[in-house]
PDB file of N, CA and C in Angstrom:
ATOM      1  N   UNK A   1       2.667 121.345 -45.398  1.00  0.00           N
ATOM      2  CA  UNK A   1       2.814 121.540 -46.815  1.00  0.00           C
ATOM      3  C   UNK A   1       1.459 121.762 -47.474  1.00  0.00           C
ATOM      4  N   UNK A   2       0.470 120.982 -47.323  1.00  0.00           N
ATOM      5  CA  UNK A   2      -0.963 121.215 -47.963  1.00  0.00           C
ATOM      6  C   UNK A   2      -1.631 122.234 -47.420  1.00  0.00           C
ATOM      7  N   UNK A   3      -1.026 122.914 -46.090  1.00  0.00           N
ATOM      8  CA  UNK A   3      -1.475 124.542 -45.756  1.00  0.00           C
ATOM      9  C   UNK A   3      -1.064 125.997 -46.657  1.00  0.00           C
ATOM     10  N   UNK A   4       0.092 125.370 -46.738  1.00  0.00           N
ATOM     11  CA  UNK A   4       0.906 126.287 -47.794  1.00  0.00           C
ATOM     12  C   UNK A   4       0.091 126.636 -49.485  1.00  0.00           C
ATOM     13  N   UNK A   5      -0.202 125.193 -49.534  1.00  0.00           N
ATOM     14  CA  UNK A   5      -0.968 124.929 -50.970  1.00  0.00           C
ATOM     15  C   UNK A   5      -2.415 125.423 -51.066  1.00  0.00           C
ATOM     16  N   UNK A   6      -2.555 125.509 -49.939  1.00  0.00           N
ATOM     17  CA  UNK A   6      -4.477 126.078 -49.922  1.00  0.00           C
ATOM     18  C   UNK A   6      -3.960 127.609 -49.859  1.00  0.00           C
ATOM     19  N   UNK A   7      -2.949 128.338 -49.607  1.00  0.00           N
ATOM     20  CA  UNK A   7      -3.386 129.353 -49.257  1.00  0.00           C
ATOM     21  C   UNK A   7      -2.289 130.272 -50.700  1.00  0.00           C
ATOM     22  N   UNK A   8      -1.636 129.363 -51.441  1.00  0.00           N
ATOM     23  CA  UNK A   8      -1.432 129.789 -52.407  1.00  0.00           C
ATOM     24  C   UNK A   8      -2.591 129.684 -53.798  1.00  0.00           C
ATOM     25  N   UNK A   9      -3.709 128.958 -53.513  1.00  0.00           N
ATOM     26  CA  UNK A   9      -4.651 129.041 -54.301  1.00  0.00           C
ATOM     27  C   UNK A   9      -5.041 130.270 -54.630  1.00  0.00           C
ATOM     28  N   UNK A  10      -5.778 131.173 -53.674  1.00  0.00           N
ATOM     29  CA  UNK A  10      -6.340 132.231 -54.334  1.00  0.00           C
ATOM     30  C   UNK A  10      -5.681 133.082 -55.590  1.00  0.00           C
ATOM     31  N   UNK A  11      -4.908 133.149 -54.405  1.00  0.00           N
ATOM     32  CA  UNK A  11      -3.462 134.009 -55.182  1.00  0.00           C
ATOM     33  C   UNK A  11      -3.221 133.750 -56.490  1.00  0.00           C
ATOM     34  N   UNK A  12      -3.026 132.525 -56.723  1.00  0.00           N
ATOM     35  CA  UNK A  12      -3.054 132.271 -58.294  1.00  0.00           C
ATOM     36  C   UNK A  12      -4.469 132.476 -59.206  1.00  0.00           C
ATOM     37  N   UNK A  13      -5.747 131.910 -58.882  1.00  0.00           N
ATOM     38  CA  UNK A  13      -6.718 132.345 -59.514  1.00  0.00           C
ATOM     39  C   UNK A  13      -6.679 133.994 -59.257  1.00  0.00           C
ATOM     40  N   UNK A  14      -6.512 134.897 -58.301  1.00  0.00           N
ATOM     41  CA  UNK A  14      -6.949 136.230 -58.970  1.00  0.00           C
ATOM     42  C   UNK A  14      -5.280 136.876 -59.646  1.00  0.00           C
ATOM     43  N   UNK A  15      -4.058 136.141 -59.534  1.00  0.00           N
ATOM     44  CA  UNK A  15      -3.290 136.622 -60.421  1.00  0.00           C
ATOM     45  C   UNK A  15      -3.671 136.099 -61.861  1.00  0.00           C
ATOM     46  N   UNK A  16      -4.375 134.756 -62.735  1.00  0.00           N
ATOM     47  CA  UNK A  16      -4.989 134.449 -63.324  1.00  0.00           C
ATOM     48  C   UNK A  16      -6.135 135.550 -64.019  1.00  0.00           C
ATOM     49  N   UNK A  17      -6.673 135.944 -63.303  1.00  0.00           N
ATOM     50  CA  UNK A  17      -7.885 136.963 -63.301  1.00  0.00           C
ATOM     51  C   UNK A  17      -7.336 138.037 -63.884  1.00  0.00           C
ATOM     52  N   UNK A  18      -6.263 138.666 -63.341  1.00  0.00           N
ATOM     53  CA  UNK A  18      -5.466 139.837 -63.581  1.00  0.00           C
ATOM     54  C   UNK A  18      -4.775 139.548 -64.898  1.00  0.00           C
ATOM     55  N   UNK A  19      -4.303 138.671 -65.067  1.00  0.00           N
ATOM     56  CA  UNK A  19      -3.470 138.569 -66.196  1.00  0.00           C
ATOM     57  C   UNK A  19      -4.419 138.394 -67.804  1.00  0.00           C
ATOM     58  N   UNK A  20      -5.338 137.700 -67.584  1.00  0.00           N
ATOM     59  CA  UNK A  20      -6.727 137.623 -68.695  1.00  0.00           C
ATOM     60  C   UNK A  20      -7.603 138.920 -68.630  1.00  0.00           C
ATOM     61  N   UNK A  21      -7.607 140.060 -67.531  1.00  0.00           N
ATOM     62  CA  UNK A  21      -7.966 141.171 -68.140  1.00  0.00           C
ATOM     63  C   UNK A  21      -6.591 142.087 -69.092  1.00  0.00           C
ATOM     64  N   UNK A  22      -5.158 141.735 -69.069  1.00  0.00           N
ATOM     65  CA  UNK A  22      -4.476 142.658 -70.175  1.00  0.00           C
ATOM     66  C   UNK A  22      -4.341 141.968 -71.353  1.00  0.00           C
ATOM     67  N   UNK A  23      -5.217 140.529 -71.813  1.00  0.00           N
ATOM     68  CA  UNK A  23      -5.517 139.958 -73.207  1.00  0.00           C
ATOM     69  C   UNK A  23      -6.244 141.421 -73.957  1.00  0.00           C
ATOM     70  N   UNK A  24      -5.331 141.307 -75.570  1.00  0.00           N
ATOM     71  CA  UNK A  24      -6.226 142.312 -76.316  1.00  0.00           C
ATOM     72  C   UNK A  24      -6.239 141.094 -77.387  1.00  0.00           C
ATOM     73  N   UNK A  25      -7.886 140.957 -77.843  1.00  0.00           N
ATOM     74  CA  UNK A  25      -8.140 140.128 -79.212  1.00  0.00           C
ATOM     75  C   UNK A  25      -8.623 141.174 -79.915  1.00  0.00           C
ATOM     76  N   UNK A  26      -8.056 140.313 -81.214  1.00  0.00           N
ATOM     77  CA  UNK A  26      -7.928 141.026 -82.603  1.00  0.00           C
ATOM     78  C   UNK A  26      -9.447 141.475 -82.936  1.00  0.00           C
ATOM     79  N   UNK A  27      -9.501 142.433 -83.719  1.00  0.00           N
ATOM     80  CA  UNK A  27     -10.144 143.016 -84.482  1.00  0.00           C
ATOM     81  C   UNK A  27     -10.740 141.565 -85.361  1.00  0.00           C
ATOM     82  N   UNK A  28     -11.876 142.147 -85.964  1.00  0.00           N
ATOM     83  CA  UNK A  28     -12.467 140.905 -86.870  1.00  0.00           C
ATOM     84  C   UNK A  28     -11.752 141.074 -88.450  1.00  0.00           C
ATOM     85  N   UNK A  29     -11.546 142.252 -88.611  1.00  0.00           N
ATOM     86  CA  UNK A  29     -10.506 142.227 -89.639  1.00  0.00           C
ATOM     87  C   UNK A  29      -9.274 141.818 -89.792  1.00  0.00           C
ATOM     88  N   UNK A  30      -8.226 141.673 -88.499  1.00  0.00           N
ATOM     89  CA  UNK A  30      -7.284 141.300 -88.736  1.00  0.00           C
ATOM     90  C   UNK A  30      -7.667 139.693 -88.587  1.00  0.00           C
ATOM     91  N   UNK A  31      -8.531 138.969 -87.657  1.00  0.00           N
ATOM     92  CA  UNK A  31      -8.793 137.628 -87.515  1.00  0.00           C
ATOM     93  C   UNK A  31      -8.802 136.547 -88.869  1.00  0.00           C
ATOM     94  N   UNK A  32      -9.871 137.989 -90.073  1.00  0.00           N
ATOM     95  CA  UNK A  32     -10.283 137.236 -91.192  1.00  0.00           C
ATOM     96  C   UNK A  32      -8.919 137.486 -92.391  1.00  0.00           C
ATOM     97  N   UNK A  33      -8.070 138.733 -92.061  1.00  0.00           N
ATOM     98  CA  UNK A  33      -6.792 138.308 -93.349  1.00  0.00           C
ATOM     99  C   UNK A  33      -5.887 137.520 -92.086  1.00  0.00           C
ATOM    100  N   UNK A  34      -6.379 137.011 -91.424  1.00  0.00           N
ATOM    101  CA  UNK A  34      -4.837 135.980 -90.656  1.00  0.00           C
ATOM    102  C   UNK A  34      -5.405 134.532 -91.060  1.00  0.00           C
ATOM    103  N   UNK A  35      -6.574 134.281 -90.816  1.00  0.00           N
ATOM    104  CA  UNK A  35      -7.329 132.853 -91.436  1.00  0.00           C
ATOM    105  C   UNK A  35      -6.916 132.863 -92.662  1.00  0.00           C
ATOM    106  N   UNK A  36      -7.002 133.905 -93.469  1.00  0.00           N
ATOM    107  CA  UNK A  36      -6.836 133.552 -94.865  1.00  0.00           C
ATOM    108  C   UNK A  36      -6.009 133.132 -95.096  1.00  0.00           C
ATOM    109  N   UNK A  37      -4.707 133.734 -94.648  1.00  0.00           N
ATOM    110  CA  UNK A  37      -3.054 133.884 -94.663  1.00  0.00           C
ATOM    111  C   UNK A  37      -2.903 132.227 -94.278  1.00  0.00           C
ATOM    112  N   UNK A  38      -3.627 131.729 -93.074  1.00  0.00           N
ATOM    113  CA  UNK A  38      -3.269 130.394 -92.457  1.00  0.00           C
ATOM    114  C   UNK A  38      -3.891 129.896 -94.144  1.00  0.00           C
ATOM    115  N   UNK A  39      -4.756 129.911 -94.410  1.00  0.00           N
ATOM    116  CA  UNK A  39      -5.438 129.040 -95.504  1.00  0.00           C
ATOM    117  C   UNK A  39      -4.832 128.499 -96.671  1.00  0.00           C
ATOM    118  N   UNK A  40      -4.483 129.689 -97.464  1.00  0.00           N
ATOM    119  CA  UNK A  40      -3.630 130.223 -98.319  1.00  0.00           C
ATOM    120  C   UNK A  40      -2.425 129.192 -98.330  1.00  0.00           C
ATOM    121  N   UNK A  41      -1.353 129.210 -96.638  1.00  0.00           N
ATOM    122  CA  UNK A  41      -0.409 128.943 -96.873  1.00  0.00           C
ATOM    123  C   UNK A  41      -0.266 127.383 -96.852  1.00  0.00           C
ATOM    124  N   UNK A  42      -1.263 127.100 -95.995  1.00  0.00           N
ATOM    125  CA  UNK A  42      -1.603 125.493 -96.194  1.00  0.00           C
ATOM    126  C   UNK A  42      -1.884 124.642 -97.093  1.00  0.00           C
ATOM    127  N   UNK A  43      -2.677 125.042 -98.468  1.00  0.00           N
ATOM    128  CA  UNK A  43      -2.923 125.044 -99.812  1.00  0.00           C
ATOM    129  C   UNK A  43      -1.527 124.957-100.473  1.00  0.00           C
ATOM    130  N   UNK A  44      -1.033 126.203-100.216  1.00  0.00           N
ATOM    131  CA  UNK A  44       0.158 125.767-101.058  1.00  0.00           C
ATOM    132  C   UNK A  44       1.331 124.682-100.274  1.00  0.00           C
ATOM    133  N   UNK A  45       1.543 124.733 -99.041  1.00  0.00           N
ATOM    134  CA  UNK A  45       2.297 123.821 -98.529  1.00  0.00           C
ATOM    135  C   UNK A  45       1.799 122.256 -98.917  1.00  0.00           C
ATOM    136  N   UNK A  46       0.227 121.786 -99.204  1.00  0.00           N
ATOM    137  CA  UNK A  46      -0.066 120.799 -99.556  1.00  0.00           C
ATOM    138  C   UNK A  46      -0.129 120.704-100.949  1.00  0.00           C
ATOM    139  N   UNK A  47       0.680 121.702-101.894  1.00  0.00           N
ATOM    140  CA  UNK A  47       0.678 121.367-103.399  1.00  0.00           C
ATOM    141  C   UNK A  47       2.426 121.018-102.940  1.00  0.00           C
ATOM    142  N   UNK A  48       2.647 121.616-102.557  1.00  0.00           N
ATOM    143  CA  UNK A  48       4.565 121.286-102.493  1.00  0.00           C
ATOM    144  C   UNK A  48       4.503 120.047-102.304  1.00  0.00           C
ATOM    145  N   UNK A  49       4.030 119.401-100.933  1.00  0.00           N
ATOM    146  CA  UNK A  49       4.137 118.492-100.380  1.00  0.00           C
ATOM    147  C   UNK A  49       3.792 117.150-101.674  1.00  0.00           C
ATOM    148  N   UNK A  50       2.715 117.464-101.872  1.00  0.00           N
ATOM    149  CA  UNK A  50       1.970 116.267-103.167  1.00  0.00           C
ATOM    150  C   UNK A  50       3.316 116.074-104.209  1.00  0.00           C
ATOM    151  N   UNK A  51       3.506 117.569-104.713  1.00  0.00           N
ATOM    152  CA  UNK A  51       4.558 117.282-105.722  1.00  0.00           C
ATOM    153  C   UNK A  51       5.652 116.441-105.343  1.00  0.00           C
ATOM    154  N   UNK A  52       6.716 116.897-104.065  1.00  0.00           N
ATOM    155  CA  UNK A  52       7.251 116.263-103.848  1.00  0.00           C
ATOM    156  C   UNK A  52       7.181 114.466-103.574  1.00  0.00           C
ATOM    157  N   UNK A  53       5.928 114.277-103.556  1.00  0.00           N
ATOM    158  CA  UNK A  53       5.614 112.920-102.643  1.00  0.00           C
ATOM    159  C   UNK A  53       5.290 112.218-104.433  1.00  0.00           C
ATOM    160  N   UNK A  54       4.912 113.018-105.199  1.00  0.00           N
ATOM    161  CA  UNK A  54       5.106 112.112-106.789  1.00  0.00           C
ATOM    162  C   UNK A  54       6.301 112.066-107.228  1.00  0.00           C
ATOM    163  N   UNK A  55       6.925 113.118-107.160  1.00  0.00           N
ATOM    164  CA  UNK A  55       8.344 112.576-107.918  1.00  0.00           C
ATOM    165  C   UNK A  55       9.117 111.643-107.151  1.00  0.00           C
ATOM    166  N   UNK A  56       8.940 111.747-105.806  1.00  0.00           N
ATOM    167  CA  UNK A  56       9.935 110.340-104.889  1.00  0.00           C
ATOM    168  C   UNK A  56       8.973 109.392-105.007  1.00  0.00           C
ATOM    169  N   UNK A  57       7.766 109.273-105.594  1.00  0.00           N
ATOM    170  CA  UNK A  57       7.460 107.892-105.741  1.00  0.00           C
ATOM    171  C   UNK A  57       7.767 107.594-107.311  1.00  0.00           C
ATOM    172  N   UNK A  58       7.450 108.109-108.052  1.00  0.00           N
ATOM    173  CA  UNK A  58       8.275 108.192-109.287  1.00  0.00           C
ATOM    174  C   UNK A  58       9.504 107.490-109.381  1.00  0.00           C
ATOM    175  N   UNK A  59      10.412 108.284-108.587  1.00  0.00           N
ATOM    176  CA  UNK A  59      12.106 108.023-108.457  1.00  0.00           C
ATOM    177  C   UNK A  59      11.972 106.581-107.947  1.00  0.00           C
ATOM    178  N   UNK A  60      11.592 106.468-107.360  1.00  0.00           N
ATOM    179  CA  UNK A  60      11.582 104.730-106.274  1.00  0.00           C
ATOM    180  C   UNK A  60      11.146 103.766-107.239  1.00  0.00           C
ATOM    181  N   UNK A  61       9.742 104.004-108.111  1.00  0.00           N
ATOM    182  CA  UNK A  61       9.057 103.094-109.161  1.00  0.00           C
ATOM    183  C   UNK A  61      10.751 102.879-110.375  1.00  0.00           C
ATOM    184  N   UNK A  62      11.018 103.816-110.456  1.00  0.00           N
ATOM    185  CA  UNK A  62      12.023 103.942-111.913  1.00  0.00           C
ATOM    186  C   UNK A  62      12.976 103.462-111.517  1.00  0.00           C
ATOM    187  N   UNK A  63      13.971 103.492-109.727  1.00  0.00           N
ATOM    188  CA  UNK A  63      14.855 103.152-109.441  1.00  0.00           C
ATOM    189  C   UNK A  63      14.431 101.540-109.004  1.00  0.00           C
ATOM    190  N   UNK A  64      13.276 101.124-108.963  1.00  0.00           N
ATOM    191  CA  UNK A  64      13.099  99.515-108.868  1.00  0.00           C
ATOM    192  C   UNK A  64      12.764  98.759-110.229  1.00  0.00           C
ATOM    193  N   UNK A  65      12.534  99.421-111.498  1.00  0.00           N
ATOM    194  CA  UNK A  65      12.294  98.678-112.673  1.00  0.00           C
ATOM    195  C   UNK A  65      13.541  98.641-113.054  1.00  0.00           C
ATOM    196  N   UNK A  66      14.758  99.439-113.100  1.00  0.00           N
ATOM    197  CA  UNK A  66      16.011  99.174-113.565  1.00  0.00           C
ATOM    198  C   UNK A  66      16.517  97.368-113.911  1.00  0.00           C
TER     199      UNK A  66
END
């Protein structure tokens, strides 16, 4: 069994090899409107989030002074 395993090594590092030369990375233009896009949407997902997280503490404060 550990003969089998040594001799499937190569094989995988140069199929490895082969497969990381058909990577295509982005352009620096598309890199910098996709960061933005990530930026952007995170900003606003952390204004949603805040809002939501005041009015349920809100609701909880108002539903325990009753």
């Amino acid at each position: 069994m550990e003969d089998s395993a040594k001799k499937k090594g190569p094989g995988f590092f140069s199929g490895v090899k082969a497969e990381f030369g058909k990577i295509t990375w982005p352009d620096r233009k598309t890199t910098f409107k996709q960061s933005v896009a990530v930026v952007i949407i995170s900003i606003v997902l952390g204004v949603i989030i805040a809002v939501l997280d005041y009015g349920a503490q809100n609701g909880v404060n108002f539903l325990t002074q009753l």
